[in-house]
C-alpha atoms as a PDB file:
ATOM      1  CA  UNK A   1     210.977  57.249  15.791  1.00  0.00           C
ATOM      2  CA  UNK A   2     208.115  58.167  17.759  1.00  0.00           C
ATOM      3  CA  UNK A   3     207.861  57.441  21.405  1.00  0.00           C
ATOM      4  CA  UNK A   4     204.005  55.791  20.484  1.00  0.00           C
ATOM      5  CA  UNK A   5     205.676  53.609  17.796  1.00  0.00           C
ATOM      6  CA  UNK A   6     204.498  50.690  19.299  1.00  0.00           C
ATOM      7  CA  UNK A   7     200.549  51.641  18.794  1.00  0.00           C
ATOM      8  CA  UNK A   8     201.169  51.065  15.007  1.00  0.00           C
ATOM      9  CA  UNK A   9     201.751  47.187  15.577  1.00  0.00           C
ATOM     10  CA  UNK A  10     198.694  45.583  14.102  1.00  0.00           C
ATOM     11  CA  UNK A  11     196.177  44.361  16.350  1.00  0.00           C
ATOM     12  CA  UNK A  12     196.002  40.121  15.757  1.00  0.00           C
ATOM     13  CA  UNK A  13     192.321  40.443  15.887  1.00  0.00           C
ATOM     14  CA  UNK A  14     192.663  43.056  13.234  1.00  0.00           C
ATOM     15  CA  UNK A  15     195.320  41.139  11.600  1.00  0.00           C
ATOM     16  CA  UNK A  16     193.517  38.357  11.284  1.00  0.00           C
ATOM     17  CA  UNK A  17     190.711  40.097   8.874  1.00  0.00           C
ATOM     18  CA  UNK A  18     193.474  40.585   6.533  1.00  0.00           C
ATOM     19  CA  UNK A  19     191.507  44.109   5.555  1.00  0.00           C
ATOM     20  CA  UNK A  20     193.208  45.675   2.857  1.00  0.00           C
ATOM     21  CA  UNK A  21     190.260  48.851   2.377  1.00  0.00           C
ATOM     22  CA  UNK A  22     192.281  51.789   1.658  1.00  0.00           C
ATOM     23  CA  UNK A  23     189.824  54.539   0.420  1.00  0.00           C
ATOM     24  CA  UNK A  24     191.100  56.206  -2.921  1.00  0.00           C
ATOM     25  CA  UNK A  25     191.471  59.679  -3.585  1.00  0.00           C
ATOM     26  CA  UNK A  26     188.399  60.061  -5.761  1.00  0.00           C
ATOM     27  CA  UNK A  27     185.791  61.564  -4.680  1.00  0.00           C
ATOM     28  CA  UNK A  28     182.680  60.138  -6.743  1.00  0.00           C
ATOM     29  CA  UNK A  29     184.680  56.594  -5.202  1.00  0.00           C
ATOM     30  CA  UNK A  30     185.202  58.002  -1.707  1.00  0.00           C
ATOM     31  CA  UNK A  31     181.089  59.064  -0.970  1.00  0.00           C
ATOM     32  CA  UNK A  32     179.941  55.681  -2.955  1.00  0.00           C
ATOM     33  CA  UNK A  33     182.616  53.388  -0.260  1.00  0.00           C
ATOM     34  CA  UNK A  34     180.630  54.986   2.618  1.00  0.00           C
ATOM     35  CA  UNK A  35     177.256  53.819   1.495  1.00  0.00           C
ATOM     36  CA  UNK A  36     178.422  50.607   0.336  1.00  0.00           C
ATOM     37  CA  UNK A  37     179.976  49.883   3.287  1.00  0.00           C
ATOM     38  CA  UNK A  38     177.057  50.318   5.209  1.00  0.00           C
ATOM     39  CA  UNK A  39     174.554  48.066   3.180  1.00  0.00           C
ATOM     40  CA  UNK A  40     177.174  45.697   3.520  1.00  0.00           C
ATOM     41  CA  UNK A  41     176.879  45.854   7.489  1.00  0.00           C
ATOM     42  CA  UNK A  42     174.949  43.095   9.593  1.00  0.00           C
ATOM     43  CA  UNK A  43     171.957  45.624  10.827  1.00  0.00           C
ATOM     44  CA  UNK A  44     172.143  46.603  14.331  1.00  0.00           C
ATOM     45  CA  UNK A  45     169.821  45.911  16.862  1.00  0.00           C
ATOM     46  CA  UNK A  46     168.062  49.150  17.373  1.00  0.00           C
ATOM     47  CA  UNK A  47     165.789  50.327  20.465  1.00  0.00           C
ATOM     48  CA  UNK A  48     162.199  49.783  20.149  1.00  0.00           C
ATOM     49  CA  UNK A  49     160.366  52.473  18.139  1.00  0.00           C
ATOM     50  CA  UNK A  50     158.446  53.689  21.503  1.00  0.00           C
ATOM     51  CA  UNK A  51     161.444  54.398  23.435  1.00  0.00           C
ATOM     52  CA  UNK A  52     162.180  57.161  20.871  1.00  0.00           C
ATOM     53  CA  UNK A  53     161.733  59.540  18.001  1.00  0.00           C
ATOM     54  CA  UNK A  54     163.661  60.875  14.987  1.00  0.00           C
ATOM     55  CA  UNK A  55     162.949  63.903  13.008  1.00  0.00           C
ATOM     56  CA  UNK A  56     164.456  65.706  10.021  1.00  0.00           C
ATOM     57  CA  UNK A  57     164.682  69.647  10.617  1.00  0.00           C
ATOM     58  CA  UNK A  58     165.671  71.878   8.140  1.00  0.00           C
ATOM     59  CA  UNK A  59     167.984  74.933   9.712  1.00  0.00           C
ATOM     60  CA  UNK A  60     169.167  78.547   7.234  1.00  0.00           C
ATOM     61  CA  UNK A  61     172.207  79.058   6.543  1.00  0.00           C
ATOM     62  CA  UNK A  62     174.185  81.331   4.721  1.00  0.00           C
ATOM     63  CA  UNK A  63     173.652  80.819   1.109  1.00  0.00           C
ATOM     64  CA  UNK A  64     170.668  77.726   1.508  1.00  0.00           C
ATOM     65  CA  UNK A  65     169.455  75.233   3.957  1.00  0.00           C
ATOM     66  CA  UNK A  66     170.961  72.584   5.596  1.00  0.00           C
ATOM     67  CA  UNK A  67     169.630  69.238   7.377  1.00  0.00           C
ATOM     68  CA  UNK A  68     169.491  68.948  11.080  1.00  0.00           C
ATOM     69  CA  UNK A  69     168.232  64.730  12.367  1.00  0.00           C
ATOM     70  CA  UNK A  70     166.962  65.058  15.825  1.00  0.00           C
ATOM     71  CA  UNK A  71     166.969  61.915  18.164  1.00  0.00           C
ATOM     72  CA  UNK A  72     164.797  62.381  21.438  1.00  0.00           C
ATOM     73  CA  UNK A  73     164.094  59.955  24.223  1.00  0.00           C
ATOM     74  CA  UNK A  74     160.581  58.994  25.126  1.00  0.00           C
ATOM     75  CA  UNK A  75     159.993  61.647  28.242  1.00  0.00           C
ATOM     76  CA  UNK A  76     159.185  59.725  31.566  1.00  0.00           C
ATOM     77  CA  UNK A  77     156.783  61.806  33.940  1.00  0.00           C
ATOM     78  CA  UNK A  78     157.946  65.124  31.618  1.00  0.00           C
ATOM     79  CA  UNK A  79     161.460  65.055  32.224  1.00  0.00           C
ATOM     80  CA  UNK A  80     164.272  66.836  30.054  1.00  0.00           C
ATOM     81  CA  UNK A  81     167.369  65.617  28.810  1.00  0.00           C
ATOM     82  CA  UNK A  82     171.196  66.366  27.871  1.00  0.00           C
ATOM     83  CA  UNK A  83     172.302  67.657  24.863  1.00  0.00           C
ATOM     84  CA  UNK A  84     174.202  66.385  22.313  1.00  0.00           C
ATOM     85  CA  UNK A  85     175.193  68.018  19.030  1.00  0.00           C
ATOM     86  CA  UNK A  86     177.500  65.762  16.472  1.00  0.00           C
ATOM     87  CA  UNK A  87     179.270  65.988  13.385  1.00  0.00           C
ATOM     88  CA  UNK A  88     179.967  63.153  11.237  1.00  0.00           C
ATOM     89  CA  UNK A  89     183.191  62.034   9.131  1.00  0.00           C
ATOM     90  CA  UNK A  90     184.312  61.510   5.784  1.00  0.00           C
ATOM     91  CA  UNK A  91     186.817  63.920   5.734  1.00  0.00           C
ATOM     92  CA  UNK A  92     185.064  67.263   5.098  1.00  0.00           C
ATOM     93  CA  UNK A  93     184.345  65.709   1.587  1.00  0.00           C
ATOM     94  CA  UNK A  94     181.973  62.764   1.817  1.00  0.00           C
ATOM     95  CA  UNK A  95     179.598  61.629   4.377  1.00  0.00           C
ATOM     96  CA  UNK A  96     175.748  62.457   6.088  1.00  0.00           C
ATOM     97  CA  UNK A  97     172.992  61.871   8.586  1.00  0.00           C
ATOM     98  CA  UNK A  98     172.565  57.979   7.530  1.00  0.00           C
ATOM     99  CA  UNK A  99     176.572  57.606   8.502  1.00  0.00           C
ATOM    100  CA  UNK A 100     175.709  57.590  12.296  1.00  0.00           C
ATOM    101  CA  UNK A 101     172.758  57.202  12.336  1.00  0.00           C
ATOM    102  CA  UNK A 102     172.186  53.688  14.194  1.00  0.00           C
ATOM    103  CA  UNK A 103     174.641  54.182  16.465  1.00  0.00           C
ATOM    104  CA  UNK A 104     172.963  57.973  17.320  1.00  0.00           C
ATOM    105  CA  UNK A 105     169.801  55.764  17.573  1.00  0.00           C
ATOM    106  CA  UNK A 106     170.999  53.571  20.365  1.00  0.00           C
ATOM    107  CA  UNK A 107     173.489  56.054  22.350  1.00  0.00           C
ATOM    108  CA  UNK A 108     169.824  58.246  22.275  1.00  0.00           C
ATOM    109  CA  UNK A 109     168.101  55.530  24.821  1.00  0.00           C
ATOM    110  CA  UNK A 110     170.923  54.756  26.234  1.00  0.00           C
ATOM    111  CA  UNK A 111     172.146  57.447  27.469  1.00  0.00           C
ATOM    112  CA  UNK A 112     168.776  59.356  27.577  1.00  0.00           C
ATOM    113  CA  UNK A 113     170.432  62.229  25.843  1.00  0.00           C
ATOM    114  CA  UNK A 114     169.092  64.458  23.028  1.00  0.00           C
ATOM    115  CA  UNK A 115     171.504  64.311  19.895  1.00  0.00           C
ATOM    116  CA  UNK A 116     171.488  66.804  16.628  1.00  0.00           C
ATOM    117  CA  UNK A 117     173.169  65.525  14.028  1.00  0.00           C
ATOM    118  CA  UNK A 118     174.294  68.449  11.542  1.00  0.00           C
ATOM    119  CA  UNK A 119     174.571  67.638   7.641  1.00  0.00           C
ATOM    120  CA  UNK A 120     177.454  70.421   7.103  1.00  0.00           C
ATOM    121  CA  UNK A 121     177.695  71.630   3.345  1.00  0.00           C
ATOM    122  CA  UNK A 122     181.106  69.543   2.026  1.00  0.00           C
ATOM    123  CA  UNK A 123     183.761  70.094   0.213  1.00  0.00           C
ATOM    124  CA  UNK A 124     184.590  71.050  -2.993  1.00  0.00           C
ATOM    125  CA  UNK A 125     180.948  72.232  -3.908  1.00  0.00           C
ATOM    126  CA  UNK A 126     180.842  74.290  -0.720  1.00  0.00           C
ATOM    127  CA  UNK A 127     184.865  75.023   0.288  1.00  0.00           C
ATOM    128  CA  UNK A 128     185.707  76.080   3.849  1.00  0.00           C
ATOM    129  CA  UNK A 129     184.728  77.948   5.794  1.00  0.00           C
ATOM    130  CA  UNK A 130     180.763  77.146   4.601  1.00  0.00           C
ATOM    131  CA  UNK A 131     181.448  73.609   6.431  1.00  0.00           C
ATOM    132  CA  UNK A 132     182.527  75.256   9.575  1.00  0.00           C
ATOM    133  CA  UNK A 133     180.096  77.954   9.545  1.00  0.00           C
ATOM    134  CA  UNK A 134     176.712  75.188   9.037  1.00  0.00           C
ATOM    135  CA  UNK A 135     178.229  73.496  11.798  1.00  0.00           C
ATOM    136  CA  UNK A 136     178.023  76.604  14.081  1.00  0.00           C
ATOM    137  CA  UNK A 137     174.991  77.767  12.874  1.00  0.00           C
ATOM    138  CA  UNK A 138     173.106  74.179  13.714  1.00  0.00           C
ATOM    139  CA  UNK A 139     175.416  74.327  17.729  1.00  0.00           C
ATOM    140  CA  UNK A 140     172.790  77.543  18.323  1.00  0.00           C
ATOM    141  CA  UNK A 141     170.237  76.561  16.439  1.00  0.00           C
ATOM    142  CA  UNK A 142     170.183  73.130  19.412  1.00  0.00           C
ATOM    143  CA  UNK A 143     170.531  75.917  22.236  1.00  0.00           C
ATOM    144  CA  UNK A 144     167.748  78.118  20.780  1.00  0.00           C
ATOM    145  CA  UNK A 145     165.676  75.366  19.833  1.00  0.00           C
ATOM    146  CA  UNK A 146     166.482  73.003  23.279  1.00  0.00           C
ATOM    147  CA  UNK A 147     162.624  73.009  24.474  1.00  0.00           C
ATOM    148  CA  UNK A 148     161.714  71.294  21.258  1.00  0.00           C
ATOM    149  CA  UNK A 149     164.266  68.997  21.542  1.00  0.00           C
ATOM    150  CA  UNK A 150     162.819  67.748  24.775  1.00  0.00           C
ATOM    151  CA  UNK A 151     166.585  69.133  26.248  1.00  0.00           C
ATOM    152  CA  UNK A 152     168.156  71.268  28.830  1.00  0.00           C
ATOM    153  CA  UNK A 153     171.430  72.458  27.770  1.00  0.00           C
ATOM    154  CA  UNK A 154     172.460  73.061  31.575  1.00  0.00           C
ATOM    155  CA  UNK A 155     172.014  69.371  31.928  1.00  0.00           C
ATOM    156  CA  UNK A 156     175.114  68.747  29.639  1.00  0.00           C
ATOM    157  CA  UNK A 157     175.810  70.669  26.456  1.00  0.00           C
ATOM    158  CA  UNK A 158     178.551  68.296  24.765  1.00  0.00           C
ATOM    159  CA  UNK A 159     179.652  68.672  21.047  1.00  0.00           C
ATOM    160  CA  UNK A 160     181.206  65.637  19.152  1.00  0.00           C
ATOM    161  CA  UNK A 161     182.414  63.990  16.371  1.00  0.00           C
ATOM    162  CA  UNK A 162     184.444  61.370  14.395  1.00  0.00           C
ATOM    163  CA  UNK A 163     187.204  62.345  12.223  1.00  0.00           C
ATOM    164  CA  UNK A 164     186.948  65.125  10.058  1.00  0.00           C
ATOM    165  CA  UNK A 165     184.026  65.285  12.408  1.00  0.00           C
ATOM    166  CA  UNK A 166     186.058  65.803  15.397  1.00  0.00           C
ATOM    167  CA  UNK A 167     187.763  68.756  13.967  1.00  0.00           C
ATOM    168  CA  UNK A 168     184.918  70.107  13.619  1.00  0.00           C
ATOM    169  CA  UNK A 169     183.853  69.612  16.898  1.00  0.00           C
ATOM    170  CA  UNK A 170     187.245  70.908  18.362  1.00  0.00           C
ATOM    171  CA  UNK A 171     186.970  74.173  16.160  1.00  0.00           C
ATOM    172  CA  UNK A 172     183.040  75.072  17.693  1.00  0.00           C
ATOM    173  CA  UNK A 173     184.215  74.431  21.424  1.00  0.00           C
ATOM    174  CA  UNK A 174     186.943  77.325  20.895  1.00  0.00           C
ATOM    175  CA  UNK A 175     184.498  79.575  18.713  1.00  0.00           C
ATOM    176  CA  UNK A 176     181.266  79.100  21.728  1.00  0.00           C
ATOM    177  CA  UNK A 177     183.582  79.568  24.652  1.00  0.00           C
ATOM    178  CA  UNK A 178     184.659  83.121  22.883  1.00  0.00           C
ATOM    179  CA  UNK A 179     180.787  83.759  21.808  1.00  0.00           C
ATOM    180  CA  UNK A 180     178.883  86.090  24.283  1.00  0.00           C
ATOM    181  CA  UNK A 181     176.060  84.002  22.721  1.00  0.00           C
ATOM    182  CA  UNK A 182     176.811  80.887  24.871  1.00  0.00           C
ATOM    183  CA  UNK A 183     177.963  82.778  28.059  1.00  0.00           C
ATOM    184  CA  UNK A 184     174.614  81.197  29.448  1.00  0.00           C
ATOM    185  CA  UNK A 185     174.432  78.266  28.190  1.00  0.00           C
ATOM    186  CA  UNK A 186     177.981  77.245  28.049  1.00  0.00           C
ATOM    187  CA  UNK A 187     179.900  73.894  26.520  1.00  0.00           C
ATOM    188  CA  UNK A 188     179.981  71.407  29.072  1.00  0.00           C
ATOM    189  CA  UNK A 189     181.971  68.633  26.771  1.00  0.00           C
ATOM    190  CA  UNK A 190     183.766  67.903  23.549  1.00  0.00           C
ATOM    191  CA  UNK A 191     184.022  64.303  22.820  1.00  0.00           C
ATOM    192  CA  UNK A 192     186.671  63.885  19.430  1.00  0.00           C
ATOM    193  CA  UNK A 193     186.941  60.716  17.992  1.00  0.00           C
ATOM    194  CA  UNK A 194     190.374  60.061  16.106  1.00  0.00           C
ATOM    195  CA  UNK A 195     190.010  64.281  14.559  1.00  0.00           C
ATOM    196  CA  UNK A 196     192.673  65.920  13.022  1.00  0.00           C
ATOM    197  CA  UNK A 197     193.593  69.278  14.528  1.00  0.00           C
ATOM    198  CA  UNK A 198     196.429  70.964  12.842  1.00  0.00           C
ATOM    199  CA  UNK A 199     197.123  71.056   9.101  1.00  0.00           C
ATOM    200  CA  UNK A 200     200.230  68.625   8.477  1.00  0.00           C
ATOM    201  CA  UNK A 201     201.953  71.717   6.916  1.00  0.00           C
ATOM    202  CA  UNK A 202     201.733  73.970   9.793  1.00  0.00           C
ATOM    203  CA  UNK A 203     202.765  71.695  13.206  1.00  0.00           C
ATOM    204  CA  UNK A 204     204.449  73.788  15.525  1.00  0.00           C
ATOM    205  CA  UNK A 205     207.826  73.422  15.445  1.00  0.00           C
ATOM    206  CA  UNK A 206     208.203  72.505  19.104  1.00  0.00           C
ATOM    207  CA  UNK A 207     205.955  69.732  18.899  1.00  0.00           C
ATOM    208  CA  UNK A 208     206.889  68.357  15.974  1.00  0.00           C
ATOM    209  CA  UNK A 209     209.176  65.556  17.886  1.00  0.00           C
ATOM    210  CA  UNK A 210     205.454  64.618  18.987  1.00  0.00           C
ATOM    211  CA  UNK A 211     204.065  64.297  15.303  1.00  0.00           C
ATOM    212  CA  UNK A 212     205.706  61.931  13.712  1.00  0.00           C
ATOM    213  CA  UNK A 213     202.365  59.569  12.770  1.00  0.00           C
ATOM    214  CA  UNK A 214     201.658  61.497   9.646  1.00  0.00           C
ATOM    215  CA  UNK A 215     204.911  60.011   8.279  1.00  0.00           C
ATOM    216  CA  UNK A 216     204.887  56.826  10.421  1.00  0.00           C
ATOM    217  CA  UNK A 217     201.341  56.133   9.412  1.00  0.00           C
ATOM    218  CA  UNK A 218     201.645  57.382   5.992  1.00  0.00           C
ATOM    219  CA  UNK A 219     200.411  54.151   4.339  1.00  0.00           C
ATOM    220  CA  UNK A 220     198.106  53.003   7.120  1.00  0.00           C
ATOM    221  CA  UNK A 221     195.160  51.250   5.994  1.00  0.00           C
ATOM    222  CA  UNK A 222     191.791  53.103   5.538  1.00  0.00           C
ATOM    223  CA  UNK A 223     193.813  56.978   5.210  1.00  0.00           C
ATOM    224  CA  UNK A 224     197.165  57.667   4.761  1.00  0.00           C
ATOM    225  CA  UNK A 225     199.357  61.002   4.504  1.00  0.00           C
ATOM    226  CA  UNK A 226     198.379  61.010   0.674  1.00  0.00           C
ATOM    227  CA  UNK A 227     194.170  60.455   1.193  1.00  0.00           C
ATOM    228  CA  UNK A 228     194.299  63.325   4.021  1.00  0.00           C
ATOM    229  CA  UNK A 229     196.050  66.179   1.801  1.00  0.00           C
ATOM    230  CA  UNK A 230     193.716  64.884  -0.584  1.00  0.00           C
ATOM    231  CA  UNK A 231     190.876  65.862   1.679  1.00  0.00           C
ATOM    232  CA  UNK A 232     192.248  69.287   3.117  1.00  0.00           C
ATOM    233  CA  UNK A 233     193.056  70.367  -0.620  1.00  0.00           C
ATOM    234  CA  UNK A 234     189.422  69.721  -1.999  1.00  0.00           C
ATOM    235  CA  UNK A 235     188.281  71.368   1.648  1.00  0.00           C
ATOM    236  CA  UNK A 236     191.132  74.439   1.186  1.00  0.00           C
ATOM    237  CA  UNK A 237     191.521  76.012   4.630  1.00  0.00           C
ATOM    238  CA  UNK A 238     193.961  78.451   5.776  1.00  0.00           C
ATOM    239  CA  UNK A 239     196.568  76.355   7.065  1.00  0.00           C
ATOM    240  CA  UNK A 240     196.942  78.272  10.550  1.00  0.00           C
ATOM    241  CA  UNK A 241     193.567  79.025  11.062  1.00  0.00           C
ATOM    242  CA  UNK A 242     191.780  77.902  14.719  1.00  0.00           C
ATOM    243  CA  UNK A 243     188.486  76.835  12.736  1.00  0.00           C
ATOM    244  CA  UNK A 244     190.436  74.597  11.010  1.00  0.00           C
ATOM    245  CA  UNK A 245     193.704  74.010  13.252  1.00  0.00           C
ATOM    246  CA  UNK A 246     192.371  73.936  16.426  1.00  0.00           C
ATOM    247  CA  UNK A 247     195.816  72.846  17.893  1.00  0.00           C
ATOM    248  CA  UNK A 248     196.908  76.252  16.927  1.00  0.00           C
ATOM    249  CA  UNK A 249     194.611  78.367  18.801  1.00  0.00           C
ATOM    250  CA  UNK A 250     195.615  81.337  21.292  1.00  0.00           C
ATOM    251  CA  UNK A 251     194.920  79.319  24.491  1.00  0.00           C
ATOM    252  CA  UNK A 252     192.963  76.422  25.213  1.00  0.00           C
ATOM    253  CA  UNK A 253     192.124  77.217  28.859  1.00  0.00           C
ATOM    254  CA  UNK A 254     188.364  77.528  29.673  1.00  0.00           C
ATOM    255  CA  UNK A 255     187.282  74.777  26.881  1.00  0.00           C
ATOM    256  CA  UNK A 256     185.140  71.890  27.809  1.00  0.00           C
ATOM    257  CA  UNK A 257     186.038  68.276  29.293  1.00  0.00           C
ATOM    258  CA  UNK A 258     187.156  66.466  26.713  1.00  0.00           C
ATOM    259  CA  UNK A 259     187.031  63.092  26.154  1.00  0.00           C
ATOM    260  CA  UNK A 260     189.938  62.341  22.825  1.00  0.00           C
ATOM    261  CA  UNK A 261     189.711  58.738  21.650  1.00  0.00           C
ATOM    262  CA  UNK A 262     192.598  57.488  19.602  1.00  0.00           C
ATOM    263  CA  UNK A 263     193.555  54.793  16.890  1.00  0.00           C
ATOM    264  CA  UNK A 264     196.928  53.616  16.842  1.00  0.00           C
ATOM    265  CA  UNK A 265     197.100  52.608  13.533  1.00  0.00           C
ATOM    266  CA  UNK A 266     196.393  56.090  12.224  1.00  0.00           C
ATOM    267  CA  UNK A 267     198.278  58.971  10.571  1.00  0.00           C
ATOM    268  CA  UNK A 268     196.144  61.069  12.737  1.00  0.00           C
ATOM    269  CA  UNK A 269     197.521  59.299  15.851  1.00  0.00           C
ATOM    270  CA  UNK A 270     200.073  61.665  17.360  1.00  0.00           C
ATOM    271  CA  UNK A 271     197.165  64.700  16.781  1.00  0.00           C
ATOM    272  CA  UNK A 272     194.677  63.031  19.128  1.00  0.00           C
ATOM    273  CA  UNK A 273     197.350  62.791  21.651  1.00  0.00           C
ATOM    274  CA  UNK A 274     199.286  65.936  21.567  1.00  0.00           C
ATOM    275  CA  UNK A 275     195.304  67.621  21.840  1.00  0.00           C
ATOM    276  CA  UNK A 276     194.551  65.779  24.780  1.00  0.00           C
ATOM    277  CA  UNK A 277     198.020  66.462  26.389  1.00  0.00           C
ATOM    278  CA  UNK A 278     197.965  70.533  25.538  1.00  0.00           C
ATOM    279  CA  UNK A 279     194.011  70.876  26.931  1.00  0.00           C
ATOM    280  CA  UNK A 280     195.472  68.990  30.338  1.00  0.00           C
ATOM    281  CA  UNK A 281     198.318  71.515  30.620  1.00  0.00           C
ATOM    282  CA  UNK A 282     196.218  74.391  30.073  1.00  0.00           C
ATOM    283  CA  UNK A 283     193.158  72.913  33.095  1.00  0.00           C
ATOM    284  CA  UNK A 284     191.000  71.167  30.684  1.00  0.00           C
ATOM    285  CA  UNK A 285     189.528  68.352  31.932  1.00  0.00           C
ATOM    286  CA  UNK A 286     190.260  65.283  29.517  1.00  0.00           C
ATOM    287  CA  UNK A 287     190.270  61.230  29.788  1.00  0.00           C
ATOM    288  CA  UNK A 288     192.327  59.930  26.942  1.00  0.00           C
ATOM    289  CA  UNK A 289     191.461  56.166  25.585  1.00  0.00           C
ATOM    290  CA  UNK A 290     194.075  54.640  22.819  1.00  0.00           C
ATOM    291  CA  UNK A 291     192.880  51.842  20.586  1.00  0.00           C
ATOM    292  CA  UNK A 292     196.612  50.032  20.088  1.00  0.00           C
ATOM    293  CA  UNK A 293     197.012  48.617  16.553  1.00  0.00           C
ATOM    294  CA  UNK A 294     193.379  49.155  14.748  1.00  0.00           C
ATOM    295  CA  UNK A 295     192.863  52.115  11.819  1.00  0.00           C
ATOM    296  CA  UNK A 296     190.778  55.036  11.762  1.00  0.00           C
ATOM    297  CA  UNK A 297     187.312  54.813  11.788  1.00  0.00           C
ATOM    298  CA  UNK A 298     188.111  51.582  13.093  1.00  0.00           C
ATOM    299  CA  UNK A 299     184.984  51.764  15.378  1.00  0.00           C
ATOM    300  CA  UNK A 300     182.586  51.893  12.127  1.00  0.00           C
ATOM    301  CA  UNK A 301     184.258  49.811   9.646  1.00  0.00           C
ATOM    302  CA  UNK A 302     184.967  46.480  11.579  1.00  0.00           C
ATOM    303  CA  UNK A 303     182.615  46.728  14.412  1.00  0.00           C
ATOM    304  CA  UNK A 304     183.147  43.541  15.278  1.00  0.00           C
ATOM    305  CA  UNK A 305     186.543  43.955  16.865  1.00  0.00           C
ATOM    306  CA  UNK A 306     187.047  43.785  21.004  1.00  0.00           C
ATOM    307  CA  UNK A 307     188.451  47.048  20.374  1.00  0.00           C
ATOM    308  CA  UNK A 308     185.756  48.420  18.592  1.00  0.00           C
ATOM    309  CA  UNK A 309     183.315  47.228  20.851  1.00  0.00           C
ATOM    310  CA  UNK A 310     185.962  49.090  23.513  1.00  0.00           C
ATOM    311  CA  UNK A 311     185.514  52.246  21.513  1.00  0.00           C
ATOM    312  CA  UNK A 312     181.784  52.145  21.777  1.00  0.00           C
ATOM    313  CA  UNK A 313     181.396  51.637  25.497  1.00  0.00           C
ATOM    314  CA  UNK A 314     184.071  54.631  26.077  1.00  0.00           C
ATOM    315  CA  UNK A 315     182.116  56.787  24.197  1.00  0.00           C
ATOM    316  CA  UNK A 316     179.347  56.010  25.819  1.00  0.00           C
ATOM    317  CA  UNK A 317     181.240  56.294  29.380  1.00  0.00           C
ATOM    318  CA  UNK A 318     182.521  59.815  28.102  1.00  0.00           C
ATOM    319  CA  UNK A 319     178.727  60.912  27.821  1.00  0.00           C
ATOM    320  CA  UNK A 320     178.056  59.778  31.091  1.00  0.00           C
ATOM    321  CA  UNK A 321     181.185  61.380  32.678  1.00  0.00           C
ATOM    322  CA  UNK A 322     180.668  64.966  30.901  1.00  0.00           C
ATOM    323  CA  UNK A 323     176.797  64.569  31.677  1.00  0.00           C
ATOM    324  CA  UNK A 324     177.586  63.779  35.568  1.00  0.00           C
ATOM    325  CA  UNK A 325     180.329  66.844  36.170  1.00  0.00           C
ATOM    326  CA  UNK A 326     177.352  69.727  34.665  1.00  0.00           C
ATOM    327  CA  UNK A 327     175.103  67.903  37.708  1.00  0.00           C
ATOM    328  CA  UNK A 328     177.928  69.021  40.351  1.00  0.00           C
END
């Protein structure tokens, strides 16, 4: 049994909803949940329109166009702000810009940080590596387009993202710091929300004592073992490769600080904490947050939870860590 066992046992906050929303491997069913989900949602309380402004870009890629929303905080006196770039969930398959988009809002004016948030081509239509690639293609499109964006990347460069999202993120931290492109403007964070970073099929042997929430978690609400092959088959990566299996990679050393947040009622568990655990051995920076008993994506489906509201202010935190450390 694994040694994080114990992070399975249901929340009683969580408990107490009695959710039973286990997403179905369908994928006309699986984009539809999303949007549903988010009528269905008590509407946050977003900043006031002055303190902000949101545009729709449209960035080349290979084979077409893809959609780039920028958030930018109302300049005081002409300053310049951090950079964010993020990539949402739905497991490489489903999801887009209106996914994060209130919480992007609010961590904008917040945090007085400039966010791009990439709509990557999905799965099946576009197969990897077209995700992948979009989502590299929009990280220097943000550098080479930072003035615009009202941003200085040497103020804090961060990448991020939830879920399939945070693969994603993972995967352009290892591509940039090997780019001569960003030698200048490096990564100065990677914040990964509950990612997956290894195909199931290809955990390293010696680790796989430390993955044992793919089988644990199998039937966990939300995703299971069965909804995430689901996902990877439609998506169809090389098993071992980094843009895919970050875990896998060469070395880590010389990535980002990374912030890895954690659900402990997730198959994708024992990832998120192996990740954190091999970027601290090879010098990474990292801060590590666990979310005991609550499913993936836990922050965005039942927002209403203590430990959501946890998972929020960490994030938050995270930006303000990574943006603090490019100041020294």
């Amino acid at each position: 049994m694994s040694q994080y066992a114990h992070l399975s046992t249901p929340d009683p906050e969580y408990a107490a909803l009695k959710a039973s929303l286990q997403m179905q491997p369908d994928l006309l069913t699986m984009r539809a949940v999303g949007v549903q989900m988010r009528a269905a949602r008590p509407a946050p309380s977003l900043p006031a329109d002055h303190d902000y402004r949101v545009e729709d870009r449209q960035i080349s890629v290979e084979g077409g166009e893809i959609t780039v929303r920028c958030y930018m905080p109302t300049p005081v006196a002409g300053g310049i702000f951090p950079l964010l770039v993020w990539y949402h969930g739905g497991g490489w398959v489903a999801g887009d810009l209106d996914m994060d988009d209130s919480n992007l809002r609010i961590v904008c004016v917040e945090r007085h940080i400039s966010i791009v948030s990439v709509d990557y081509r999905l799965a099946p239509e576009y197969p990897f590596p077209a995700g992948a690639n979009d989502s590299y293609t929009a990280l220097k499109w943000a550098a080479e387009n930072a003035e615009t964006l009202l941003t200085s990347p040497l103020k804090g460069f961060l990448v991020g993202g939830s879920s399939a999202g945070g693969n994603l993120a993972a995967a352009m931290t290892l591509r940039a710091r090997d780019d001569p492109f960003f030698i200048t403007l490096p990564l100065t964070g990677q914040l990964l929300q509950y990612p997956l970073v290894c195909h199931p099929d290809a955990y390293p042997e010696r680790y796989k004592d430390e993955l044992l929430s793919m089988e644990q978690n199998k039937d966990a609400p939300v995703i299971g073992k069965n909804m995430i092959y689901w996902c990877i088959d439609l998506l169809n990566p090389p098993v071992t490769d980094p843009d895919f299996s970050p875990l896998l990679a060469t070395s880590h050393a010389g990535l980002p600080p990374a912030c890895v947040q954690v659900c402990g009622l997730d198959a994708l568990r024992d990832e998120g904490l192996l990740y954190e655990k091999v970027l601290k051995e090879q010098g990474v920076k990292t801060k590590l947050h666990i979310y005991p008993g609550v499913p993936h994506g836990v922050d965005s489906l039942f927002p209403e939870l203590k430990a959501s509201k946890k998972f929020e202010n960490d994030f938050k935190e995270a930006i303000d860590w990574m943006v603090g450390l490019s100041a020294h």
